[in-house]
PDB file of N, CA and C in Angstrom:
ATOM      1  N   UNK A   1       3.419  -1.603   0.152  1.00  0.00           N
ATOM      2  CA  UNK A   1       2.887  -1.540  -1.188  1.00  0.00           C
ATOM      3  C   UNK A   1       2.365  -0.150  -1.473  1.00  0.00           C
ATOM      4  N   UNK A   2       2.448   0.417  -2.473  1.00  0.00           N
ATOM      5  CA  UNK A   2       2.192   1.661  -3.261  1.00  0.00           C
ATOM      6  C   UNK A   2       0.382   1.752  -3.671  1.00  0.00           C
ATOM      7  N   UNK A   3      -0.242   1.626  -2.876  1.00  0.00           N
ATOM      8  CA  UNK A   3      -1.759   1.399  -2.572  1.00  0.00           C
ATOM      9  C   UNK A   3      -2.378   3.337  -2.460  1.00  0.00           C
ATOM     10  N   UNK A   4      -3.226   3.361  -3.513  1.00  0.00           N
ATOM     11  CA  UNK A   4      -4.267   4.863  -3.114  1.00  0.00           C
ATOM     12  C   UNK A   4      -5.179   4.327  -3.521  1.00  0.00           C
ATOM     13  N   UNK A   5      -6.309   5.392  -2.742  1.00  0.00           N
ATOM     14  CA  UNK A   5      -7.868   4.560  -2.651  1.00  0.00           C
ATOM     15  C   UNK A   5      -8.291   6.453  -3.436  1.00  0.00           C
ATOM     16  N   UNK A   6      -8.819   5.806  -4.445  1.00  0.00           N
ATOM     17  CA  UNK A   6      -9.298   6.993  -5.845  1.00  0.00           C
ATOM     18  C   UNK A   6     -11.429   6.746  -5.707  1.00  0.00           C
ATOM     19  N   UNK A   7     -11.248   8.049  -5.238  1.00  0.00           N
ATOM     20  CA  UNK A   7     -13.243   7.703  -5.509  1.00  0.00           C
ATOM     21  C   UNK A   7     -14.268   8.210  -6.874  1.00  0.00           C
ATOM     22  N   UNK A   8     -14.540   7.060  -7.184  1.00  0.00           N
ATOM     23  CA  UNK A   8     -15.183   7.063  -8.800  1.00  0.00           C
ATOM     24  C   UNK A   8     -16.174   7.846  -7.970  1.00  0.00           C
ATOM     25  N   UNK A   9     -16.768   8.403  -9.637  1.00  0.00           N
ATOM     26  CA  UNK A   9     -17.660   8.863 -10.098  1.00  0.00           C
ATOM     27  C   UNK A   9     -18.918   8.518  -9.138  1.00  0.00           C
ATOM     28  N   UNK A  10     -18.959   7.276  -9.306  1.00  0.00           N
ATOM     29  CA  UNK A  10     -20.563   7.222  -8.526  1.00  0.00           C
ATOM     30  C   UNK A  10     -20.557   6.629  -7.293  1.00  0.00           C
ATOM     31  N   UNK A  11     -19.427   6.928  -6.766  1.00  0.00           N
ATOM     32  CA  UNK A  11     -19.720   7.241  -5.202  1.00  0.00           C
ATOM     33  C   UNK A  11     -19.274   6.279  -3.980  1.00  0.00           C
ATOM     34  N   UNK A  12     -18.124   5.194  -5.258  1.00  0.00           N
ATOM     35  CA  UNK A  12     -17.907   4.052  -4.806  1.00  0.00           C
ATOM     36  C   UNK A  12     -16.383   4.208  -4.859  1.00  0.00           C
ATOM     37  N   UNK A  13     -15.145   3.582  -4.378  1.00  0.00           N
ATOM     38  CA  UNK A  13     -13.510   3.413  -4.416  1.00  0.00           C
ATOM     39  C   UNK A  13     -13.508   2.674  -5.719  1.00  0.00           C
ATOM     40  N   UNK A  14     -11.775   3.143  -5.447  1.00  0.00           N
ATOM     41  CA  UNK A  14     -10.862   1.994  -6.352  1.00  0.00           C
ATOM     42  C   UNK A  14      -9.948   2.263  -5.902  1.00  0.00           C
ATOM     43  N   UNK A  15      -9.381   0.678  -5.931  1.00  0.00           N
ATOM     44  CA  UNK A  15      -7.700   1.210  -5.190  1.00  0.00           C
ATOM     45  C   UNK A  15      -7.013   0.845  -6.362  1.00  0.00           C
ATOM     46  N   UNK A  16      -6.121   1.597  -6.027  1.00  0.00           N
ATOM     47  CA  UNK A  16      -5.061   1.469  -7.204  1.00  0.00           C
ATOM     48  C   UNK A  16      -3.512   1.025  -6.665  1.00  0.00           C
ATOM     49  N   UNK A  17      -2.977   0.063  -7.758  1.00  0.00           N
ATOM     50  CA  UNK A  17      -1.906  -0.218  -7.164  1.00  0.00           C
ATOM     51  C   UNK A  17      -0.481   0.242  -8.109  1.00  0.00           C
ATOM     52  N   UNK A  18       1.032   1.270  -7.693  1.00  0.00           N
ATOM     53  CA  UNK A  18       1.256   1.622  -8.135  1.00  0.00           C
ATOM     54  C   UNK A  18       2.502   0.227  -8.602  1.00  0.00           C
ATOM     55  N   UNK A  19       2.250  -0.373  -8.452  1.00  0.00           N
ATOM     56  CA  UNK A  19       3.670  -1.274  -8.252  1.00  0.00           C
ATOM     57  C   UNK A  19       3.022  -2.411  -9.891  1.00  0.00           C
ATOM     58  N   UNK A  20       1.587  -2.846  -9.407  1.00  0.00           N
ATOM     59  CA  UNK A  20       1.336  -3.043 -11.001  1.00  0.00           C
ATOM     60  C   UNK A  20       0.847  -2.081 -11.947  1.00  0.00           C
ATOM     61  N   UNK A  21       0.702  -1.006 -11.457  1.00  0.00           N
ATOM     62  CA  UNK A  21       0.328  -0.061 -12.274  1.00  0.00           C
ATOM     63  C   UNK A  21      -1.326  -0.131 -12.844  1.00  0.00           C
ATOM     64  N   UNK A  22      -1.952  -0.554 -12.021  1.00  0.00           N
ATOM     65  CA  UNK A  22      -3.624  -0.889 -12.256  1.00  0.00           C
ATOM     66  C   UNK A  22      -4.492  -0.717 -10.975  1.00  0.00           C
ATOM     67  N   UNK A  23      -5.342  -1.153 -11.705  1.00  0.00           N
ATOM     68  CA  UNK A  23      -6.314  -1.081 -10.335  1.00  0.00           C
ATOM     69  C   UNK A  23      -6.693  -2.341  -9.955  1.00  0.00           C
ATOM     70  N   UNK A  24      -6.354  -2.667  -8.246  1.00  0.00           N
ATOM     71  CA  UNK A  24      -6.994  -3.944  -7.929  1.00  0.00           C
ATOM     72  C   UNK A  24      -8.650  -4.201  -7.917  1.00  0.00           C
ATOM     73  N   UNK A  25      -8.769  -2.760  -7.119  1.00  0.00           N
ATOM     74  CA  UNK A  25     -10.546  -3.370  -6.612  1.00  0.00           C
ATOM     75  C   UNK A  25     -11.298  -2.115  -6.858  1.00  0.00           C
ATOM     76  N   UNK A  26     -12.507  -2.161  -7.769  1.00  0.00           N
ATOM     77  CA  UNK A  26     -13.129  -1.731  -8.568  1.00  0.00           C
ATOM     78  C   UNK A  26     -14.506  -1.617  -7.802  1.00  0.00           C
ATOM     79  N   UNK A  27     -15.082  -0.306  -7.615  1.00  0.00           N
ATOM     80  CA  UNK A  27     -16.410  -0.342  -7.271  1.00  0.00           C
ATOM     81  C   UNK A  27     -16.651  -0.656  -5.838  1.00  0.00           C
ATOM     82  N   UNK A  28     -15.851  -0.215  -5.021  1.00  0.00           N
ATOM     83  CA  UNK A  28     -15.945  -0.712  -3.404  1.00  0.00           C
ATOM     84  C   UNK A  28     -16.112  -0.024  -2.831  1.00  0.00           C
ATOM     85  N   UNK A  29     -16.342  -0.617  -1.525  1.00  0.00           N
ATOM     86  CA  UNK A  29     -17.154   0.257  -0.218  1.00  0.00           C
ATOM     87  C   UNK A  29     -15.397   0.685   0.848  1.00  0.00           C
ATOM     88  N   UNK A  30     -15.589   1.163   1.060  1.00  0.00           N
ATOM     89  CA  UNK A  30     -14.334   1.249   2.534  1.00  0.00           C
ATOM     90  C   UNK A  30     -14.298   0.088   3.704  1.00  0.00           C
ATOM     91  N   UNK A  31     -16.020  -0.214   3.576  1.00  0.00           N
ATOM     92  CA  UNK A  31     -15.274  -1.631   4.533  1.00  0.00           C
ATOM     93  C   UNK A  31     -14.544  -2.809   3.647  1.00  0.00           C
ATOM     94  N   UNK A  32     -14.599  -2.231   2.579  1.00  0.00           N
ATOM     95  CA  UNK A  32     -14.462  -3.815   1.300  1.00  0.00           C
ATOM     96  C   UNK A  32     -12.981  -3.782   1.289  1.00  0.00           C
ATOM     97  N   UNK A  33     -12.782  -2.291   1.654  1.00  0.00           N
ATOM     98  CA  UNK A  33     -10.939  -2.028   0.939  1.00  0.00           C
ATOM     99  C   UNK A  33     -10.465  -1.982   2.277  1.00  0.00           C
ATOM    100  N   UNK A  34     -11.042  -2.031   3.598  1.00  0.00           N
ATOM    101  CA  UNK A  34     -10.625  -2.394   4.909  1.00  0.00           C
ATOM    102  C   UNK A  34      -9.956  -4.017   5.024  1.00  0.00           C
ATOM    103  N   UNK A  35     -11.353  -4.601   4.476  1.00  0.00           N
ATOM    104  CA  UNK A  35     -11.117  -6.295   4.487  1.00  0.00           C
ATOM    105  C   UNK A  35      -9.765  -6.596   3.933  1.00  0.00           C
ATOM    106  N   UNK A  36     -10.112  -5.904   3.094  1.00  0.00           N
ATOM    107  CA  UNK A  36      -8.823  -6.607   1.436  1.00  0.00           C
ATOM    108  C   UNK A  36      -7.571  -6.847   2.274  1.00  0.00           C
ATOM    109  N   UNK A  37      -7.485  -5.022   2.674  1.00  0.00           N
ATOM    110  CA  UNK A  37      -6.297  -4.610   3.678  1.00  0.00           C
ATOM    111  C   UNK A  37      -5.698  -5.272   4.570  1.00  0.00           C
ATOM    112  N   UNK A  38      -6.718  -5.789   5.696  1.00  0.00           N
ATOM    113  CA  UNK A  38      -6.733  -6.768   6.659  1.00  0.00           C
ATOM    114  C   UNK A  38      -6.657  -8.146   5.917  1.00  0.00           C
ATOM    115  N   UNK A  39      -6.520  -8.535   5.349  1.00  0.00           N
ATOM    116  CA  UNK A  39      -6.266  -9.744   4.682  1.00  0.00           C
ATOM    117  C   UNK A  39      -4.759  -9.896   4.152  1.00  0.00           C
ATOM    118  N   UNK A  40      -4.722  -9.219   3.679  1.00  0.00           N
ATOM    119  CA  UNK A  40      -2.993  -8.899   3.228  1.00  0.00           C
ATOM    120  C   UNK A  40      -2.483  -8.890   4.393  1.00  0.00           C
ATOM    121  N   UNK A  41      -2.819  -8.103   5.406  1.00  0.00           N
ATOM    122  CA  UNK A  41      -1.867  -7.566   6.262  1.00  0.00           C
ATOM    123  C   UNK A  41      -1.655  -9.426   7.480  1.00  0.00           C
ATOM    124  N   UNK A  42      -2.675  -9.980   7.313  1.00  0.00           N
ATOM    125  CA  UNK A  42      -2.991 -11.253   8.011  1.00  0.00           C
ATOM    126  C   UNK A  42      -1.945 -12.295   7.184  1.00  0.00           C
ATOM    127  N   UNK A  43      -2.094 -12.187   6.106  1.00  0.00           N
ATOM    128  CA  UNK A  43      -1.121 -13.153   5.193  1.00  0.00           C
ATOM    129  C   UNK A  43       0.209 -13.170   5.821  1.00  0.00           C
ATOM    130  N   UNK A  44       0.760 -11.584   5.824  1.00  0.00           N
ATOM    131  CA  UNK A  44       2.169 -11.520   5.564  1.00  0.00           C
ATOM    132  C   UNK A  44       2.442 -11.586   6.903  1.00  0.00           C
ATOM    133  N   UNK A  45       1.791 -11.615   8.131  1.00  0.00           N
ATOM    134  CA  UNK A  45       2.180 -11.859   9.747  1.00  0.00           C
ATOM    135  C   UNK A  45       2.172 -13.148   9.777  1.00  0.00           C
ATOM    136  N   UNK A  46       1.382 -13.796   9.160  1.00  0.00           N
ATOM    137  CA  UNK A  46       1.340 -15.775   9.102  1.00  0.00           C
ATOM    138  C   UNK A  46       3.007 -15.804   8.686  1.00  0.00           C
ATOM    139  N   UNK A  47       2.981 -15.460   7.696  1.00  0.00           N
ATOM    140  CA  UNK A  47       4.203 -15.793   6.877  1.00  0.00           C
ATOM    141  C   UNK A  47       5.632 -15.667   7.511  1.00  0.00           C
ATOM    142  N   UNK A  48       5.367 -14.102   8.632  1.00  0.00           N
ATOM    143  CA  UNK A  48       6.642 -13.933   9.172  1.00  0.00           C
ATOM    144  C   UNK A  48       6.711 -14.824  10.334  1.00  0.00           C
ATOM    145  N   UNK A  49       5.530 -15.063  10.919  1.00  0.00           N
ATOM    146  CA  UNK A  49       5.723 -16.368  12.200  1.00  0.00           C
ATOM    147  C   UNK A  49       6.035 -17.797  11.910  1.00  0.00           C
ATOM    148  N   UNK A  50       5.355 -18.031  11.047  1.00  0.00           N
ATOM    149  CA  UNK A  50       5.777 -19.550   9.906  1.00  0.00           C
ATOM    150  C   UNK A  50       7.402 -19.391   9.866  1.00  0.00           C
ATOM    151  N   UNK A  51       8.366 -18.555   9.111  1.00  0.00           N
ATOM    152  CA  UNK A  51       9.343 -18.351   9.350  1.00  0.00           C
ATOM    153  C   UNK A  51      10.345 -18.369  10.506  1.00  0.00           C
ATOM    154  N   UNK A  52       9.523 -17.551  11.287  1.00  0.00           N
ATOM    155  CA  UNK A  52      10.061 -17.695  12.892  1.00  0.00           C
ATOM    156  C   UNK A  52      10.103 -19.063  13.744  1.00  0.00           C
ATOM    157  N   UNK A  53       8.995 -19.501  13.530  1.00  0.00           N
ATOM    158  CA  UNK A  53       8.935 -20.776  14.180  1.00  0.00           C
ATOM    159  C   UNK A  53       9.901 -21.872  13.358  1.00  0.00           C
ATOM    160  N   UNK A  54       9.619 -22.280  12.111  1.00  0.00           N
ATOM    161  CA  UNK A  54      10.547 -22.666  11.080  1.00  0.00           C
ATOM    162  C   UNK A  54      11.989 -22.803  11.739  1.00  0.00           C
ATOM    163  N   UNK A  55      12.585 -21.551  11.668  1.00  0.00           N
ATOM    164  CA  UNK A  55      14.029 -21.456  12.261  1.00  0.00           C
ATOM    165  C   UNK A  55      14.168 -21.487  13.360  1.00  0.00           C
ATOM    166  N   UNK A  56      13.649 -21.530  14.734  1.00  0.00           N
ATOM    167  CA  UNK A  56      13.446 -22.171  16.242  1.00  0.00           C
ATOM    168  C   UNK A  56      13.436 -23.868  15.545  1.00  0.00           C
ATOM    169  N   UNK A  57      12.093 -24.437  15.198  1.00  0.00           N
ATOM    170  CA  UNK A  57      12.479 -25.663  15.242  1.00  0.00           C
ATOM    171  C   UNK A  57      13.519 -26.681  14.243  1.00  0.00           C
ATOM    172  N   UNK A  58      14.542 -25.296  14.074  1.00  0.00           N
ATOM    173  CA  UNK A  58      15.826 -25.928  12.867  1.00  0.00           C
ATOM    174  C   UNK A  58      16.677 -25.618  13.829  1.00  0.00           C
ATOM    175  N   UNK A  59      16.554 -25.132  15.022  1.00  0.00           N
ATOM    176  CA  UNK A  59      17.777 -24.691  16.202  1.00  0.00           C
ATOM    177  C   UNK A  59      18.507 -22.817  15.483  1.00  0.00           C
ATOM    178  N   UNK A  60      17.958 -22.802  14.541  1.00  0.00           N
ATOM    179  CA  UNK A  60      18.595 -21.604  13.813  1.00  0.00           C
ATOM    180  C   UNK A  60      18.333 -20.053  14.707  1.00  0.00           C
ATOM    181  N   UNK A  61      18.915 -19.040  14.640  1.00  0.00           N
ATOM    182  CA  UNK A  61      18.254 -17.819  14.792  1.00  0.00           C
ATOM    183  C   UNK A  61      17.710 -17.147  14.260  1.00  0.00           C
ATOM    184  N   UNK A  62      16.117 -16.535  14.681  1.00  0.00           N
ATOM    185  CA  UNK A  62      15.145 -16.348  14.154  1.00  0.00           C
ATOM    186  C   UNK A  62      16.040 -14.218  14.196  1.00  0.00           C
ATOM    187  N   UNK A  63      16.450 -14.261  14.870  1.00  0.00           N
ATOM    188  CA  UNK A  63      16.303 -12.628  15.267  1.00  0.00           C
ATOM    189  C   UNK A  63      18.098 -12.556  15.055  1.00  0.00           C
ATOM    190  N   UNK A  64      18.244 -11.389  14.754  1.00  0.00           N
ATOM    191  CA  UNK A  64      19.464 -10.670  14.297  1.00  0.00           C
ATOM    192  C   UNK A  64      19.859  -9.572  15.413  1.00  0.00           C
ATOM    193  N   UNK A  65      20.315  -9.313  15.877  1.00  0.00           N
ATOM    194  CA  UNK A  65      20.445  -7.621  16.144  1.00  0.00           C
ATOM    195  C   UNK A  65      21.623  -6.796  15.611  1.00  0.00           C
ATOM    196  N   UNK A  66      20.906  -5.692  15.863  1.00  0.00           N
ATOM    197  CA  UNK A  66      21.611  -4.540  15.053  1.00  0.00           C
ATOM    198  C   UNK A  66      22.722  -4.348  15.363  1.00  0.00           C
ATOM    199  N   UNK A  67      23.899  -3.729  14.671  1.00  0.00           N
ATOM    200  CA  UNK A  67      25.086  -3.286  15.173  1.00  0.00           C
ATOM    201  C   UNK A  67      25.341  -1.951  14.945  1.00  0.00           C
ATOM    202  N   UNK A  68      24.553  -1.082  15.646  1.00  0.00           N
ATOM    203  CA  UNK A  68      25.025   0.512  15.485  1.00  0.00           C
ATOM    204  C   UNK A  68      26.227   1.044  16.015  1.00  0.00           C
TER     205      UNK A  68
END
């Protein structure tokens, strides 16, 4: 994601996101935009193991490999 962390005026973040073109989080600390971070980043590893496991218990293949 297209994520910059912009520091207002009084001494606090904002991240900005370029993909909606706004700002998510307004008035934050660095541990606040750490959390956020770590939260997202926690979602989308659930999501890829949910998947993984998913296709193991469908007998399917979870993994591809490359053909260079």
């Amino acid at each position: 994601m297209g994520h910059q962390i912009i520091k207002q005026p009084n001494k606090k973040y904002a991240l900005w996101s370029s993909v909606i073109d706004d700002f998510i989080l307004l008035n934050v600390t660095t541990k606040e935009i750490v959390e956020f971070k770590n939260k997202q980043e926690r979602k989308k590893l659930r999501n890829e193991i949910n998947e993984i496991i998913r296709k193991l218990n469908k007998n399917e293949k979870p993994y591809y490999q490359a053909n260079i």
